[in-house]
PDB file of N, CA and C in Angstrom:
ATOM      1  N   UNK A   1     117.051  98.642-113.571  1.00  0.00           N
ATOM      2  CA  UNK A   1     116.516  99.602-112.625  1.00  0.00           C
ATOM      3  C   UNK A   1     116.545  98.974-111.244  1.00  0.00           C
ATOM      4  N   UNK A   2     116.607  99.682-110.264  1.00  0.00           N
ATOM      5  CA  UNK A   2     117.274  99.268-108.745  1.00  0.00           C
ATOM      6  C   UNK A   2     115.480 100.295-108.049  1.00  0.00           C
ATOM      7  N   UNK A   3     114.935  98.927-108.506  1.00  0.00           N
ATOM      8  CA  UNK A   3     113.442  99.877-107.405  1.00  0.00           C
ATOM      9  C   UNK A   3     113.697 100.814-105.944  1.00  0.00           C
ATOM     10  N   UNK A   4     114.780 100.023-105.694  1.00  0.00           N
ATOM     11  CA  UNK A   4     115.280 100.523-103.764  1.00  0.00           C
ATOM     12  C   UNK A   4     115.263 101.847-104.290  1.00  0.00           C
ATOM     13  N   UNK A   5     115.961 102.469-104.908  1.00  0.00           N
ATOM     14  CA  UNK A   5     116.700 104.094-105.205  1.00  0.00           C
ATOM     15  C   UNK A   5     115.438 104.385-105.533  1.00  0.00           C
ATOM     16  N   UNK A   6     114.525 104.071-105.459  1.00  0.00           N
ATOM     17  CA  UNK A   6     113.602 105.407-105.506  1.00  0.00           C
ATOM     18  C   UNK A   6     112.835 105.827-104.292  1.00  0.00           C
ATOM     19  N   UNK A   7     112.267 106.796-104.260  1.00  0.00           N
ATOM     20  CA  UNK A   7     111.479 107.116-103.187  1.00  0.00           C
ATOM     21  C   UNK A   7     109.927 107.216-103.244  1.00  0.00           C
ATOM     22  N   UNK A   8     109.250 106.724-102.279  1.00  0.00           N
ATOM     23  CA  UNK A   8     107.650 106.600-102.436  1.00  0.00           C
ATOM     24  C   UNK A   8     106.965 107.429-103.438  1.00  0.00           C
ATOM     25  N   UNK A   9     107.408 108.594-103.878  1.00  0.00           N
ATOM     26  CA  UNK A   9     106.375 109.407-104.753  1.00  0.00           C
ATOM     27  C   UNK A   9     106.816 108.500-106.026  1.00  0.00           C
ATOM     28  N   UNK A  10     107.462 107.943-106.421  1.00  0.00           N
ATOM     29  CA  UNK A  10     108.183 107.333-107.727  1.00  0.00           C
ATOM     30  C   UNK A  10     107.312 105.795-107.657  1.00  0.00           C
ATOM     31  N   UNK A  11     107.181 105.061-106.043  1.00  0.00           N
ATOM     32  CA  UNK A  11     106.565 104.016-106.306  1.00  0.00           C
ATOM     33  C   UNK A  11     105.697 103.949-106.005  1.00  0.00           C
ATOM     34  N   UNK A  12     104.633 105.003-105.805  1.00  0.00           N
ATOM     35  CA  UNK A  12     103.175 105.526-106.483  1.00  0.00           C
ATOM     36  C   UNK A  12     102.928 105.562-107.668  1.00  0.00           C
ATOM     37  N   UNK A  13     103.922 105.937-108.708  1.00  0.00           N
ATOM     38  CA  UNK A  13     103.934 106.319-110.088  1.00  0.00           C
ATOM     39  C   UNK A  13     104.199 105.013-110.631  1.00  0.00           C
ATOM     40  N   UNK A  14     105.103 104.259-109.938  1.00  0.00           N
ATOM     41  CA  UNK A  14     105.013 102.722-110.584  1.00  0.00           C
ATOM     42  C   UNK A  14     103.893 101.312-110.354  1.00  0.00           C
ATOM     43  N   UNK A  15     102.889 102.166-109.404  1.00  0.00           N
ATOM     44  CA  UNK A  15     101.904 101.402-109.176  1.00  0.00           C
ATOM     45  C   UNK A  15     101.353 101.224-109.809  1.00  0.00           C
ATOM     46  N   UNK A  16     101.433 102.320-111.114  1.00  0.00           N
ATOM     47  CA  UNK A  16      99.737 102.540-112.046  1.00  0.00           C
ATOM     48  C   UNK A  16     100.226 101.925-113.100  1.00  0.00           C
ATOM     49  N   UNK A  17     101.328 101.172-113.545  1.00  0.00           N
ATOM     50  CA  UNK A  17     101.206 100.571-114.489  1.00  0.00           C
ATOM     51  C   UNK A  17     102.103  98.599-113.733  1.00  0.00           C
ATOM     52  N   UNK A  18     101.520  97.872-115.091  1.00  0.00           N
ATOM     53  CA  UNK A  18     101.876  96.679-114.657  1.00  0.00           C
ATOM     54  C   UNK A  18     103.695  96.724-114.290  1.00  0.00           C
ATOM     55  N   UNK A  19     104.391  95.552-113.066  1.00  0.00           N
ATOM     56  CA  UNK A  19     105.549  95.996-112.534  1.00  0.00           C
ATOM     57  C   UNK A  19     105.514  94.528-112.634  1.00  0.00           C
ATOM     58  N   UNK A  20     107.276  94.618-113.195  1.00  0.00           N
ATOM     59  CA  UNK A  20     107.485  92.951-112.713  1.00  0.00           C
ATOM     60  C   UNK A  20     109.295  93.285-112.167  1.00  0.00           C
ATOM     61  N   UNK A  21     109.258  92.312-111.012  1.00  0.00           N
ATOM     62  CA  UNK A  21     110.571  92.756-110.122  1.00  0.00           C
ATOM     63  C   UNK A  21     110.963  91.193-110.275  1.00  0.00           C
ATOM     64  N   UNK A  22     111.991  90.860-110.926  1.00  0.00           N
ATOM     65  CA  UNK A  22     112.966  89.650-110.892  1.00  0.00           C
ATOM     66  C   UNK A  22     114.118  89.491-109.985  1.00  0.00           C
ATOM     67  N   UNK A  23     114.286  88.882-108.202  1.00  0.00           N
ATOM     68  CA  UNK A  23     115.304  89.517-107.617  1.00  0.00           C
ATOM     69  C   UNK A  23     116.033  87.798-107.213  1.00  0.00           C
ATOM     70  N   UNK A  24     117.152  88.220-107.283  1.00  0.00           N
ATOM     71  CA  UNK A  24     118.406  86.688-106.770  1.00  0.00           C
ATOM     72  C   UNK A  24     118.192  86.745-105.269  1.00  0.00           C
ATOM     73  N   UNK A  25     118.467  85.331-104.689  1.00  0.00           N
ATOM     74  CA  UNK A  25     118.615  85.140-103.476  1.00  0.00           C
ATOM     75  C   UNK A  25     119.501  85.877-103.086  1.00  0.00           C
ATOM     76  N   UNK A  26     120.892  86.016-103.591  1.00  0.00           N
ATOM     77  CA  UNK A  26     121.816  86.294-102.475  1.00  0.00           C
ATOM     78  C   UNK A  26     122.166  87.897-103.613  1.00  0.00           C
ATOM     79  N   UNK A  27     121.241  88.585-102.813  1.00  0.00           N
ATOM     80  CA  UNK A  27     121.440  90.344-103.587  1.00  0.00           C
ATOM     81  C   UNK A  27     121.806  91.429-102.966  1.00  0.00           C
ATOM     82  N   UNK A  28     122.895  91.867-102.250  1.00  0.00           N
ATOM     83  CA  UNK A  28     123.219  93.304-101.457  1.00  0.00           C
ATOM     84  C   UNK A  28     122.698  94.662-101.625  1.00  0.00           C
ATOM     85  N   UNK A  29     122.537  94.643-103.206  1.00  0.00           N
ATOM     86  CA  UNK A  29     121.511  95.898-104.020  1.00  0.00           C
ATOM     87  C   UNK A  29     120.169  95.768-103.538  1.00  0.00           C
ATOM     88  N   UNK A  30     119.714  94.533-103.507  1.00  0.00           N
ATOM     89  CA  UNK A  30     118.026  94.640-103.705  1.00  0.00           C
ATOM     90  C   UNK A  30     118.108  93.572-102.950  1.00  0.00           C
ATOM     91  N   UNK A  31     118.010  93.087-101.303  1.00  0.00           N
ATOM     92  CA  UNK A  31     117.812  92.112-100.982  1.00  0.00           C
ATOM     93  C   UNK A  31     116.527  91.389-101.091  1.00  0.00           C
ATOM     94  N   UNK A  32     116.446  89.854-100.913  1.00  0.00           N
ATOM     95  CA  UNK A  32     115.035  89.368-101.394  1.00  0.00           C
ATOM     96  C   UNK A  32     113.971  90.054-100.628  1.00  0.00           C
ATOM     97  N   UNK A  33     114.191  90.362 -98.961  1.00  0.00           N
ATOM     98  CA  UNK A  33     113.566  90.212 -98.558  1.00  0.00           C
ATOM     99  C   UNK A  33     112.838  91.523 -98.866  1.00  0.00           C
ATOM    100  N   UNK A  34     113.543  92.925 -99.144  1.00  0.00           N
ATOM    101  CA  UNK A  34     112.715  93.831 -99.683  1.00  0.00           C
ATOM    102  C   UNK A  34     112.046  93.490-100.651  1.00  0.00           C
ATOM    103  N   UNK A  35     112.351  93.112-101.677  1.00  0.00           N
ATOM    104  CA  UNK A  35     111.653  92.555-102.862  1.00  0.00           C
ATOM    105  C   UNK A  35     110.345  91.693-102.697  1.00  0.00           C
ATOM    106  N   UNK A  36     110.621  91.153-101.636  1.00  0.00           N
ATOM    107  CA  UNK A  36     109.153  90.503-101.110  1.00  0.00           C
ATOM    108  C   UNK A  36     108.133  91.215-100.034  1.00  0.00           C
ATOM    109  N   UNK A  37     108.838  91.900 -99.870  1.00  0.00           N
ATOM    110  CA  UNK A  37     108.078  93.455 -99.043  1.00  0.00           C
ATOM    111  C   UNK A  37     107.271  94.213-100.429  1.00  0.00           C
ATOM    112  N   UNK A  38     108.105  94.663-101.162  1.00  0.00           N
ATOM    113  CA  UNK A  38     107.781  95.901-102.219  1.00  0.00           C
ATOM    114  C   UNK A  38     106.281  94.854-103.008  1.00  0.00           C
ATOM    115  N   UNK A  39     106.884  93.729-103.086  1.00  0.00           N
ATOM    116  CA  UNK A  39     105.488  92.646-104.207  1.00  0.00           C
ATOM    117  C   UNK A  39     104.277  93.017-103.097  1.00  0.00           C
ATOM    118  N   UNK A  40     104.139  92.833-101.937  1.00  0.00           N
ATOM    119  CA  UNK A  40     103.044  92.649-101.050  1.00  0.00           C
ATOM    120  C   UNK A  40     102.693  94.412-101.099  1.00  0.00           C
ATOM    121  N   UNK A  41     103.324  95.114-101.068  1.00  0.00           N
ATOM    122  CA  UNK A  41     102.574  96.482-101.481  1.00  0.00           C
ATOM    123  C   UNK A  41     102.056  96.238-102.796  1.00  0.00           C
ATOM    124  N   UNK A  42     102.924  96.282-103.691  1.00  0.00           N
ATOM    125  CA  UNK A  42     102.363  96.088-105.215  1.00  0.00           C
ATOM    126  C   UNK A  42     101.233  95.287-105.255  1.00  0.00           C
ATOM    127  N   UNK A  43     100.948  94.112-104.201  1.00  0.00           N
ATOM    128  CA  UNK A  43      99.607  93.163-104.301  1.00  0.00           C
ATOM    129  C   UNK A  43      98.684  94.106-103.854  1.00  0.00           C
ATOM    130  N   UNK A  44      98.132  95.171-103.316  1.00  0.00           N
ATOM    131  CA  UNK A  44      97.535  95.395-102.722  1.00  0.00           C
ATOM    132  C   UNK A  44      96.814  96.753-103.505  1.00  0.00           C
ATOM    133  N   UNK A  45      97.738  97.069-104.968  1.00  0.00           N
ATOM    134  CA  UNK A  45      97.585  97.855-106.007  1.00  0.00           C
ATOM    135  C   UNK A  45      96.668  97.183-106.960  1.00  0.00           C
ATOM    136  N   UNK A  46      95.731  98.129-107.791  1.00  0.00           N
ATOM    137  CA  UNK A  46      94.860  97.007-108.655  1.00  0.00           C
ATOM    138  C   UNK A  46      95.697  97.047-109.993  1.00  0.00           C
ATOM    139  N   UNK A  47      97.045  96.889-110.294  1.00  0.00           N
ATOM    140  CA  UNK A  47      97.531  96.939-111.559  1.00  0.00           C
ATOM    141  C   UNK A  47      98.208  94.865-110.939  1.00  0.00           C
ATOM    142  N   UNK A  48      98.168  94.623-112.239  1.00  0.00           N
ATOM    143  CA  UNK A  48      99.194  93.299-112.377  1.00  0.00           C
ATOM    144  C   UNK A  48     100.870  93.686-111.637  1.00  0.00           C
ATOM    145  N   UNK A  49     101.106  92.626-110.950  1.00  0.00           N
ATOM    146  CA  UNK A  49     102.366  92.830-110.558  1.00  0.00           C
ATOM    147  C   UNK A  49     102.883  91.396-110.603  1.00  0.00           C
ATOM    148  N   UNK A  50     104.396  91.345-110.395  1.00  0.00           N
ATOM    149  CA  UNK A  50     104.727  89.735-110.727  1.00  0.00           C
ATOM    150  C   UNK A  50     106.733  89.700-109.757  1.00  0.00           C
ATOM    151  N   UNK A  51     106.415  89.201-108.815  1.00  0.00           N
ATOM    152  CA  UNK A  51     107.781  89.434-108.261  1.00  0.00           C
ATOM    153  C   UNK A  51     108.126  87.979-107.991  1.00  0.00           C
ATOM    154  N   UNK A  52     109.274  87.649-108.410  1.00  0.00           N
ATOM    155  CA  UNK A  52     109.981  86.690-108.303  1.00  0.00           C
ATOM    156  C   UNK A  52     111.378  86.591-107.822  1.00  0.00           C
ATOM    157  N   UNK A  53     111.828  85.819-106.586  1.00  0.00           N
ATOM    158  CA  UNK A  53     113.274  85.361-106.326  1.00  0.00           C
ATOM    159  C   UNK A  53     113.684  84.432-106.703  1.00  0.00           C
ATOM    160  N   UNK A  54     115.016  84.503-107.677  1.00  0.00           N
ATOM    161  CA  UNK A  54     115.326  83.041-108.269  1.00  0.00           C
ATOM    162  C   UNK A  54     116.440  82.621-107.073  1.00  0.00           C
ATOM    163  N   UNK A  55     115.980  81.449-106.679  1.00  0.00           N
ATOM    164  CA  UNK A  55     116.697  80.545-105.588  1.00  0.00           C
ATOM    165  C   UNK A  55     118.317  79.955-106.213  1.00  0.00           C
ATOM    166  N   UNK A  56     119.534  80.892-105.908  1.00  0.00           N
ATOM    167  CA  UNK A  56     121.005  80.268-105.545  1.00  0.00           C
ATOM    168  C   UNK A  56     121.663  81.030-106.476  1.00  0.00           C
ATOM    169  N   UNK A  57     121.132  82.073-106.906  1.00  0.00           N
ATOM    170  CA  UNK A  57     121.852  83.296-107.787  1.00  0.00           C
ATOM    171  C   UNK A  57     122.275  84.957-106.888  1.00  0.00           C
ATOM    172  N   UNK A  58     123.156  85.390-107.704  1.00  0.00           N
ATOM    173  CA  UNK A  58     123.855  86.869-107.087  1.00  0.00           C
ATOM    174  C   UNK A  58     123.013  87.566-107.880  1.00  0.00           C
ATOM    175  N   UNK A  59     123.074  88.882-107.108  1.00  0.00           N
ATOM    176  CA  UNK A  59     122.720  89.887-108.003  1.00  0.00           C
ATOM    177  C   UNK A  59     123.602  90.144-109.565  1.00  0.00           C
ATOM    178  N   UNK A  60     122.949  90.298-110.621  1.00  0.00           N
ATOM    179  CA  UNK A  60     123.483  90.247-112.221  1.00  0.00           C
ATOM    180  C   UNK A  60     123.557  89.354-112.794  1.00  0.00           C
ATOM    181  N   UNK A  61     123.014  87.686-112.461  1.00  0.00           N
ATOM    182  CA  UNK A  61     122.899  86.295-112.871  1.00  0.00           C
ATOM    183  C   UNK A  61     122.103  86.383-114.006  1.00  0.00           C
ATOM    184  N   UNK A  62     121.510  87.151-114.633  1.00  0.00           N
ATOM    185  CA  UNK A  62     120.467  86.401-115.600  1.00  0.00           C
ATOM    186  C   UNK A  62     121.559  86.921-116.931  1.00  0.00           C
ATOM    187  N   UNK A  63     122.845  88.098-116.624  1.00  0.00           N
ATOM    188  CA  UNK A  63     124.289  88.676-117.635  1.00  0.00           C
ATOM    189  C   UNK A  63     125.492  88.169-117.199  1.00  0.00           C
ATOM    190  N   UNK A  64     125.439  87.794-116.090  1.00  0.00           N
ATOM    191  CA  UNK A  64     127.147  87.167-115.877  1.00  0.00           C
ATOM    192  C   UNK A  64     126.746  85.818-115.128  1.00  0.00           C
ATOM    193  N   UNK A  65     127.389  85.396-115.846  1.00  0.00           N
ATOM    194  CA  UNK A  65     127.349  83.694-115.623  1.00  0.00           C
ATOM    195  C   UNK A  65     128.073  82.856-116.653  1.00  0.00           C
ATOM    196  N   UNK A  66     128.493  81.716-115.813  1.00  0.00           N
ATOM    197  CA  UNK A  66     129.830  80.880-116.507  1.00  0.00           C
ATOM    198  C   UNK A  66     128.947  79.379-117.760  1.00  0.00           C
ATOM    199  N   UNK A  67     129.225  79.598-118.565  1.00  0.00           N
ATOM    200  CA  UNK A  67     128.146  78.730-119.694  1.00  0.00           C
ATOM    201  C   UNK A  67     128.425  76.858-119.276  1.00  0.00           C
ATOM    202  N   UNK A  68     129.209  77.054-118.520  1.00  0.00           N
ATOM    203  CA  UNK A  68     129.172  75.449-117.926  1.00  0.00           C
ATOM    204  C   UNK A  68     129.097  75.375-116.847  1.00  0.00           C
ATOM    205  N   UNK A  69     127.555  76.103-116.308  1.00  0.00           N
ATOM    206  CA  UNK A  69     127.325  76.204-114.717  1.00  0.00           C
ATOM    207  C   UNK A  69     125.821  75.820-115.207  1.00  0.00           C
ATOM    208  N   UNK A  70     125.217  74.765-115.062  1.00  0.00           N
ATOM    209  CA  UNK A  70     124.183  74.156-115.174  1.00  0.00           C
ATOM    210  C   UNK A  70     123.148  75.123-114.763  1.00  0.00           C
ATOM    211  N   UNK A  71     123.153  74.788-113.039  1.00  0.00           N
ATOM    212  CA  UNK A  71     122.168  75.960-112.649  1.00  0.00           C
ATOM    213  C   UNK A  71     122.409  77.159-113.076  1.00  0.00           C
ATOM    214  N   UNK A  72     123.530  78.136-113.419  1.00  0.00           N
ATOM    215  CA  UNK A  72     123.183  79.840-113.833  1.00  0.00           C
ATOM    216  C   UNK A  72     122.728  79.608-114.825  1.00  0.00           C
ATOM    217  N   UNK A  73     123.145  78.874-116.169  1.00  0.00           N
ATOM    218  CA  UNK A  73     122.503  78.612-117.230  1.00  0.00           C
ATOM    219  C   UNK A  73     120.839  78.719-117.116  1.00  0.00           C
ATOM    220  N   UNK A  74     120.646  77.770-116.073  1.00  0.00           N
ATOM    221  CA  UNK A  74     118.899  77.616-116.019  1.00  0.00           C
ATOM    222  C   UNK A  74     118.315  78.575-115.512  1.00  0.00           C
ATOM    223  N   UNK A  75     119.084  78.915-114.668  1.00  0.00           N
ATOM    224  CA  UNK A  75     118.055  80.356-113.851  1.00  0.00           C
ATOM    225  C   UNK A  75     118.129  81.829-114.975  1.00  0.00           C
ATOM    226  N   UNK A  76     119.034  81.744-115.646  1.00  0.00           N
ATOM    227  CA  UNK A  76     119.500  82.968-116.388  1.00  0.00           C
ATOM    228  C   UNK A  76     118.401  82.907-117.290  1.00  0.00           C
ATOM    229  N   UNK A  77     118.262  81.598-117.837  1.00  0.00           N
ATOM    230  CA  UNK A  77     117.217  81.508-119.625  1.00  0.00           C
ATOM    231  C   UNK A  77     115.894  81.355-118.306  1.00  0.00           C
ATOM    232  N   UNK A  78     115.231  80.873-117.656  1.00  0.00           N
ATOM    233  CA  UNK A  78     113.806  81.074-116.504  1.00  0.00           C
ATOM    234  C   UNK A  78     113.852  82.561-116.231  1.00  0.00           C
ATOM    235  N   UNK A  79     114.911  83.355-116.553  1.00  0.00           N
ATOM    236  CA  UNK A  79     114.597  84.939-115.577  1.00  0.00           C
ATOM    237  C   UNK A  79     114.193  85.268-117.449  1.00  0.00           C
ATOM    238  N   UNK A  80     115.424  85.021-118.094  1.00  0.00           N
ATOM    239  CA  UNK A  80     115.074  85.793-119.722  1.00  0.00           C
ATOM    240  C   UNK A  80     113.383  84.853-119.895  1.00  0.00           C
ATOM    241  N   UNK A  81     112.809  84.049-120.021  1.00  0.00           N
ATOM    242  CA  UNK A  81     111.643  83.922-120.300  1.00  0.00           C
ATOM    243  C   UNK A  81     110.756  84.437-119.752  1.00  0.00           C
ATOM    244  N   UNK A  82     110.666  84.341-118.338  1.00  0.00           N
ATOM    245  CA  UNK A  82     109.693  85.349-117.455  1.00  0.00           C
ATOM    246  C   UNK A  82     109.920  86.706-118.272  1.00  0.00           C
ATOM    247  N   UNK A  83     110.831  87.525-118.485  1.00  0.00           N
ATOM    248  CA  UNK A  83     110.946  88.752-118.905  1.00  0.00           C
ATOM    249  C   UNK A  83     110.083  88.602-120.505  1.00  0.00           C
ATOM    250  N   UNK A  84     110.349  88.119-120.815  1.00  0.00           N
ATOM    251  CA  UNK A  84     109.939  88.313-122.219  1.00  0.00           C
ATOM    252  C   UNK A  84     108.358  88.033-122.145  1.00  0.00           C
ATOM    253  N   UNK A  85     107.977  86.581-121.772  1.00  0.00           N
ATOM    254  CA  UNK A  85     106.280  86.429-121.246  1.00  0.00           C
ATOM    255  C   UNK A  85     105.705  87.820-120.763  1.00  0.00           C
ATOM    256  N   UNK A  86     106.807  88.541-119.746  1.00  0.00           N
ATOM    257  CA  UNK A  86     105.756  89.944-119.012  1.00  0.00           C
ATOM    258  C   UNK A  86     105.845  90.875-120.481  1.00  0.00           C
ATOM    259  N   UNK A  87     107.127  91.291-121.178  1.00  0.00           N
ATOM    260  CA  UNK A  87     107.351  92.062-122.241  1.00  0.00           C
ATOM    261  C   UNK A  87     105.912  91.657-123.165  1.00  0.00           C
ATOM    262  N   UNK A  88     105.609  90.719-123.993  1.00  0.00           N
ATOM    263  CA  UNK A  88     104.540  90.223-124.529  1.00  0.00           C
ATOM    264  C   UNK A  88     103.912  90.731-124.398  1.00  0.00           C
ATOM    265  N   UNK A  89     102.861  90.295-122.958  1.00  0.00           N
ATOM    266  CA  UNK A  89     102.143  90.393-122.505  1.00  0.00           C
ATOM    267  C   UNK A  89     101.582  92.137-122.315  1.00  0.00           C
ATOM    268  N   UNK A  90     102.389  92.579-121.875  1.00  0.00           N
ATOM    269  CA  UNK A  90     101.922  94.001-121.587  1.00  0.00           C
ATOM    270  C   UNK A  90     102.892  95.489-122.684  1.00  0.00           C
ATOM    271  N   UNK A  91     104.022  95.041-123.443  1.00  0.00           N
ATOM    272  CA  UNK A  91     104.361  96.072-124.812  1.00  0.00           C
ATOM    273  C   UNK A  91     103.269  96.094-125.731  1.00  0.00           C
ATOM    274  N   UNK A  92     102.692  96.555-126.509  1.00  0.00           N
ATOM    275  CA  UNK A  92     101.995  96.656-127.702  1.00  0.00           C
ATOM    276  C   UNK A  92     102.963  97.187-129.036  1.00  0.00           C
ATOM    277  N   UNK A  93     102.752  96.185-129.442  1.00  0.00           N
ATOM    278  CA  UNK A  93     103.754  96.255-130.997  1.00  0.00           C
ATOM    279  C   UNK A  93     102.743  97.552-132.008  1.00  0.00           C
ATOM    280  N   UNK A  94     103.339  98.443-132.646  1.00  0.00           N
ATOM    281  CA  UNK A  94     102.665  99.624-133.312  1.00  0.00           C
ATOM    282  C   UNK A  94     102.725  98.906-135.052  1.00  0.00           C
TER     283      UNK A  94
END
């Protein structure tokens, strides 16, 4: 999901539940610096929010990446753990 494409009535609706935004340094879709704009609204919401820029990745690094690239390797499995810790944390298994 590309938070940018939506419009304020949508990120009202994503306020009310917990939001976690994972964004690469170097991103044309979602630059960091919005992403660090959108977290400081989201801080200011009383739901959990969790925004993170992983430092020396493109946008789509945590799915395309070369398996003998040390750093994508690391940032890719740090973005998949953050995801899964927030998944945990806030899915409820039935």
């Amino acid at each position: 999901m590309h938070i940018l494409m939506y419009d304020g009535a949508t990120l009202n609706v994503a306020t009310k539940v917990p939001t976690a935004i994972l964004g690469a340094e170097f991103d044309e879709h979602a630059p960091p610096e919005q992403m660090i704009k959108l977290g400081e609204i989201l801080s200011a919401k009383p739901v959990d929010n969790f925004v993170k820029i992983y430092p020396g990745v493109v946008h789509g690094w945590t799915t395309r990446y070369k398996d003998d690239d040390e750093h994508a390797v690391k940032s890719a499995m740090e973005a998949h753990t953050d995801m899964l810790n927030w998944f945990t944390k806030y899915l409820k298994q039935e």
